[in-house]
C-alpha atoms as a PDB file:
ATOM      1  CA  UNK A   1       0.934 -28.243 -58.928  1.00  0.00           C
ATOM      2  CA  UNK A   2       1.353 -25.008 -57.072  1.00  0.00           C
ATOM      3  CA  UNK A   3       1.571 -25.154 -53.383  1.00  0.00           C
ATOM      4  CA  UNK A   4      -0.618 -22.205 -51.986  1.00  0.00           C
ATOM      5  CA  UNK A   5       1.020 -19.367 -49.907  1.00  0.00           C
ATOM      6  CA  UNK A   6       1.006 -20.496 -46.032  1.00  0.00           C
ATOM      7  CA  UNK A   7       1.511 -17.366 -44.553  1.00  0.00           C
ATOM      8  CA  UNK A   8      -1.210 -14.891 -42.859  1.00  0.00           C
ATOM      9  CA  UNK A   9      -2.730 -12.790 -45.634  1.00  0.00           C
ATOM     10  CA  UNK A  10      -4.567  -9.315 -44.359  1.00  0.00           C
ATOM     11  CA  UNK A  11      -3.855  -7.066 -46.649  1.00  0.00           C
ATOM     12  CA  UNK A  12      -6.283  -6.351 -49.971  1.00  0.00           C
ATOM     13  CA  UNK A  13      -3.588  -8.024 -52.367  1.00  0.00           C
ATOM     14  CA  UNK A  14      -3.684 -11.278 -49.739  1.00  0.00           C
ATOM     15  CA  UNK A  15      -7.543 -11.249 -49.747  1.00  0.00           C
ATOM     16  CA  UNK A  16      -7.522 -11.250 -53.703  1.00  0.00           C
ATOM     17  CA  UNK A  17      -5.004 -13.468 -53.690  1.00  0.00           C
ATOM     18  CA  UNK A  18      -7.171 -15.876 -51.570  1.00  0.00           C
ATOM     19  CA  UNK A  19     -10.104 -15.661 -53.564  1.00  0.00           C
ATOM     20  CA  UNK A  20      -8.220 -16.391 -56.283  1.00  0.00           C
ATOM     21  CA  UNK A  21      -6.553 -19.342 -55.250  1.00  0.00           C
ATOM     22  CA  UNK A  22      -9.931 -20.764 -53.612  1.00  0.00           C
ATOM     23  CA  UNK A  23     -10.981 -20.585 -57.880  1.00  0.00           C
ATOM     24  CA  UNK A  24      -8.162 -21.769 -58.950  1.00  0.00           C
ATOM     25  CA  UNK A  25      -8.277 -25.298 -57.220  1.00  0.00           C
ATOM     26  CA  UNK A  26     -11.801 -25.258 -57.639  1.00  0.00           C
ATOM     27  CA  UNK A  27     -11.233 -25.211 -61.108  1.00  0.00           C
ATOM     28  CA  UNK A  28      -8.751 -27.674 -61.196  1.00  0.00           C
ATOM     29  CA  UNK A  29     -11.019 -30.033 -59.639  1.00  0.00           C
ATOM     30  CA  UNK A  30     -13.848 -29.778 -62.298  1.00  0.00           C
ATOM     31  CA  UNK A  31     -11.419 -30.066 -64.740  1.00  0.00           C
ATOM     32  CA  UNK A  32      -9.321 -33.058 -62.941  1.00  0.00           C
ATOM     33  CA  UNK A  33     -13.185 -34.761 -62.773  1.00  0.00           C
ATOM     34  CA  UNK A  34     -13.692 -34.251 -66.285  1.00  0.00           C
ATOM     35  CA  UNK A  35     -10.720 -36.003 -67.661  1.00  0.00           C
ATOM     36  CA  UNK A  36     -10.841 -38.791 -64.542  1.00  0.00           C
ATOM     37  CA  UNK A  37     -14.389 -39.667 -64.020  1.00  0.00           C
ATOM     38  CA  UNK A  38     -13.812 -38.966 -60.045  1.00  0.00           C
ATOM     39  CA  UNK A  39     -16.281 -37.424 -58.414  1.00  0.00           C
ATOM     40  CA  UNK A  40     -15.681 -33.720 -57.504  1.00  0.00           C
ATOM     41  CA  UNK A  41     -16.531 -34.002 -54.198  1.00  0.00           C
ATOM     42  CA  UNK A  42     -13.916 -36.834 -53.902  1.00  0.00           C
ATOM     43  CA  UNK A  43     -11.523 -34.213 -55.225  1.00  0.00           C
ATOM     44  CA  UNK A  44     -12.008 -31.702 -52.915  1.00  0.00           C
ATOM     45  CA  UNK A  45     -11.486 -33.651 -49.940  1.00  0.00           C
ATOM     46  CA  UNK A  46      -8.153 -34.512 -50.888  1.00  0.00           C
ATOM     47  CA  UNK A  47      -7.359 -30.651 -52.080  1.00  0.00           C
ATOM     48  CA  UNK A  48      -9.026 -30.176 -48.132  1.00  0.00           C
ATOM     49  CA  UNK A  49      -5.817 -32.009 -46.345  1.00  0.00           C
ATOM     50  CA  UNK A  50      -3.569 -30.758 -48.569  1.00  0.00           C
ATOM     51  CA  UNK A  51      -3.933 -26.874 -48.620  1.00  0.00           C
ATOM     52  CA  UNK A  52      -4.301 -24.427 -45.536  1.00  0.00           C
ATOM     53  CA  UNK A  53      -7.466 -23.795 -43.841  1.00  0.00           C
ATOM     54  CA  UNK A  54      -7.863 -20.129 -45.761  1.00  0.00           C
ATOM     55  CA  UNK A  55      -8.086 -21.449 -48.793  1.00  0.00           C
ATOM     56  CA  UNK A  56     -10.711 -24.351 -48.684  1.00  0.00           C
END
């Protein structure tokens, strides 16, 4: 798993970059609930304490 970047983001790049990552682990959890049976809901609570604020 990739570890989001940490750091403060204000430029356009960062803000894509944000977005992006926000899909990303969004994504992951669909697909993590597919092959699992865990609810995704479940999923993103643990992606909540494990990833900065900006990208939850």
């Amino acid at each position: 798993m990739n570890h989001p970047y940490e750091g403060a983001l204000t430029c356009a790049e960062g803000k894509t970059y944000v977005r992006d990552t926000k899909k990303r682990l969004s994504k992951k959890a669909r697909n993590l609930s597919k092959i699992t049976g865990w609810s995704v809901a479940s999923i993103n609570k643990n992606i909540r304490k494990s990833v900065p604020r900006q990208y939850r």
